[in-house]
C-alpha atoms as a PDB file:
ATOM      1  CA  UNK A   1     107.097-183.382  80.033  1.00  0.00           C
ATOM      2  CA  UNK A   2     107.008-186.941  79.286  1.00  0.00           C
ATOM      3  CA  UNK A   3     109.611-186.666  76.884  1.00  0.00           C
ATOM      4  CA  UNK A   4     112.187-185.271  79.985  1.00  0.00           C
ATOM      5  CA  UNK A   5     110.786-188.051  82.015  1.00  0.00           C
ATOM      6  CA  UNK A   6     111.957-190.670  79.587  1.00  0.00           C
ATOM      7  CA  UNK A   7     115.139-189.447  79.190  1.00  0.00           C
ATOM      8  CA  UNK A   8     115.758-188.645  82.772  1.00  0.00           C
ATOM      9  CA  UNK A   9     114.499-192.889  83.384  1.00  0.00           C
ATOM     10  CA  UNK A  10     116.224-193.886  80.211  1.00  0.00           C
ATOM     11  CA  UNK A  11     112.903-195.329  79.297  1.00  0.00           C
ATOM     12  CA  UNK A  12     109.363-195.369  79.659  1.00  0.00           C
ATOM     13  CA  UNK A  13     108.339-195.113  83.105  1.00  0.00           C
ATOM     14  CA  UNK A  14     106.455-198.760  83.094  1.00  0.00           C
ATOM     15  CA  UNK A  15     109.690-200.327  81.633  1.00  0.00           C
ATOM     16  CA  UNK A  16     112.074-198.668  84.262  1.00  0.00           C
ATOM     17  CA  UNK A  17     109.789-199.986  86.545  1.00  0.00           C
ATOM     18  CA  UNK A  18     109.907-203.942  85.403  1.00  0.00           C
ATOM     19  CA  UNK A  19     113.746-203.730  84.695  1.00  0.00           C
ATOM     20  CA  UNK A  20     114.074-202.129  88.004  1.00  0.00           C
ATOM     21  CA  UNK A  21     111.578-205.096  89.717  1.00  0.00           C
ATOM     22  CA  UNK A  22     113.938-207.868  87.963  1.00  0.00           C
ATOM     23  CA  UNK A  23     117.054-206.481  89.152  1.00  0.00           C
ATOM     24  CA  UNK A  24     115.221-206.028  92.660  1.00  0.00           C
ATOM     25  CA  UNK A  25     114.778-209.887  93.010  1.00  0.00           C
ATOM     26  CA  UNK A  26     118.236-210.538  91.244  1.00  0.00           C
ATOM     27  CA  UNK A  27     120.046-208.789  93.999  1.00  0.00           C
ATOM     28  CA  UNK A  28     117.488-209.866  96.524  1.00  0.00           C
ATOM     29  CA  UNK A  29     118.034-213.602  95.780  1.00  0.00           C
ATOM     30  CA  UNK A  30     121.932-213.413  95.440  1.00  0.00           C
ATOM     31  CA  UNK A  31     121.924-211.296  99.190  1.00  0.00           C
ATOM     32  CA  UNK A  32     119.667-213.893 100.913  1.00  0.00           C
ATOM     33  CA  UNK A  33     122.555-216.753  99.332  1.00  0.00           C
ATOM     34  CA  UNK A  34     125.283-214.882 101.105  1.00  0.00           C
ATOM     35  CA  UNK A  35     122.719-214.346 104.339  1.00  0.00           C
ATOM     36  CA  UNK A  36     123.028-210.528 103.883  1.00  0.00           C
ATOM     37  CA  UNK A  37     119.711-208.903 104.768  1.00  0.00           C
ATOM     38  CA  UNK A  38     119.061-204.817 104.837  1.00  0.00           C
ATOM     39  CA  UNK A  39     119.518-204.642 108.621  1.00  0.00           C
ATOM     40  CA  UNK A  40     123.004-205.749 108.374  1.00  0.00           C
ATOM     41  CA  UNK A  41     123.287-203.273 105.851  1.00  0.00           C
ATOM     42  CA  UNK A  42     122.363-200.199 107.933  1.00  0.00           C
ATOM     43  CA  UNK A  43     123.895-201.470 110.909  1.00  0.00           C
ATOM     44  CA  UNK A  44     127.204-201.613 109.052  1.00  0.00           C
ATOM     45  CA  UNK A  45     126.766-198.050 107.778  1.00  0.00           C
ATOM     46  CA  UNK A  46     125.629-197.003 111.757  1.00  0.00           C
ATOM     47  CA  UNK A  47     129.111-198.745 112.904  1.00  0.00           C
ATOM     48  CA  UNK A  48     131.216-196.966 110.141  1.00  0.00           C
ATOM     49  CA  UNK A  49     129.899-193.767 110.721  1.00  0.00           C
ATOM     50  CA  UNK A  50     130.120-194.164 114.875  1.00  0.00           C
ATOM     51  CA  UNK A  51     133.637-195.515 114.505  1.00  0.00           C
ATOM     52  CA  UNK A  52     134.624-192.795 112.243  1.00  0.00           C
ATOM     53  CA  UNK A  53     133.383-190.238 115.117  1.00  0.00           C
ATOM     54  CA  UNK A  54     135.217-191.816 117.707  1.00  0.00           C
ATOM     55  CA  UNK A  55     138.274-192.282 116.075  1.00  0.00           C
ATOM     56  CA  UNK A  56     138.283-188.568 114.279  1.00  0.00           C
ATOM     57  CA  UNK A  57     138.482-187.116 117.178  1.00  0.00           C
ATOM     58  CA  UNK A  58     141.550-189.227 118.169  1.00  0.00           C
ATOM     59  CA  UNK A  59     143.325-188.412 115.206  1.00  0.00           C
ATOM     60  CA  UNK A  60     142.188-184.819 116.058  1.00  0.00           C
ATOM     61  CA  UNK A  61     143.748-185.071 119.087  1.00  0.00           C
ATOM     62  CA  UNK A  62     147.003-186.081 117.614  1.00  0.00           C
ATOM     63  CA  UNK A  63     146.749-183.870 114.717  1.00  0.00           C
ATOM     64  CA  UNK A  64     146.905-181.018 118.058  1.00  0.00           C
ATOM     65  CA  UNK A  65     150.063-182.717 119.091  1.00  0.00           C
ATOM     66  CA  UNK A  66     152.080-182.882 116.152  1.00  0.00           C
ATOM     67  CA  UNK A  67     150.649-179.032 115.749  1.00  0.00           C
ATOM     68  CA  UNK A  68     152.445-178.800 119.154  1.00  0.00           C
ATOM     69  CA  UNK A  69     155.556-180.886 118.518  1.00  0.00           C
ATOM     70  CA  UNK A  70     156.323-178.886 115.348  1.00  0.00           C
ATOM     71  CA  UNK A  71     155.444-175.417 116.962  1.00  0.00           C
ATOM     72  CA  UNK A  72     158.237-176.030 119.431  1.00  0.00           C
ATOM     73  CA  UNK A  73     160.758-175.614 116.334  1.00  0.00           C
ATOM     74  CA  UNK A  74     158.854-173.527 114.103  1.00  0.00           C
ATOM     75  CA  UNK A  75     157.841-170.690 116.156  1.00  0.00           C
ATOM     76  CA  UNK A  76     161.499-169.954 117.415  1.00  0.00           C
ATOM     77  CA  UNK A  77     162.590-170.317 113.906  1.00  0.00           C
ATOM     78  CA  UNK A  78     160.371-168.138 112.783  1.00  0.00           C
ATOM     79  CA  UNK A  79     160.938-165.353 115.256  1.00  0.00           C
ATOM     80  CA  UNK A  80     164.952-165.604 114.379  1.00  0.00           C
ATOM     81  CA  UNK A  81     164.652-165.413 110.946  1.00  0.00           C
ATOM     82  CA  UNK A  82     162.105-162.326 111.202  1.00  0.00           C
ATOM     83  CA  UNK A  83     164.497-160.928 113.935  1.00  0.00           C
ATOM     84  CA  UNK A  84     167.378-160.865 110.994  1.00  0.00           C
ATOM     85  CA  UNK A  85     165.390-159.811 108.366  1.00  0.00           C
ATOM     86  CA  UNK A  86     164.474-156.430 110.586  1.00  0.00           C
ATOM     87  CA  UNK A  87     167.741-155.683 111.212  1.00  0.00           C
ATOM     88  CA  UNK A  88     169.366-155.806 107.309  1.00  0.00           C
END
């Protein structure tokens, strides 16, 4: 079992944990430089995903009109066509 663990972590599990720790403050200390903290973080992800609601069901909405727009020529089209195929 602690043979899959290692290769799973790539490692031993106390070496993961310090290379994982080190890279934690790396990150950490280059975010705080460009004043980006974790709440900005999720409240960006909040705003994508609430924007990306609202506008999919705009785009929805004109998905339903081009469906609309291109029924107007399609349909008839398609009812000709059918209408000469049953008579040959």
């Amino acid at each position: 079992m602690a043979d899959g663990i290692n290769r799973f972590l790539g490692d031993s599990p106390a070496r993961t944990v310090i290379k994982l720790v080190v890279v934690s403050l790396i990150v950490g200390f280059v975010m705080s430089i460009f004043g980006i903290y974790p709440i900005d973080i999720l409240d960006g992800v909040r705003d994508f995903f609430f924007d990306l609601w609202h506008k999919g069901f705009a785009a929805l909405g004109r998905i339903g009109d081009y469906l609309l727009l291109g029924a107007t020529i399609v349909i008839p089209v398609f009812i000709v066509l059918r209408l000469f195929n049953s008579r040959a």
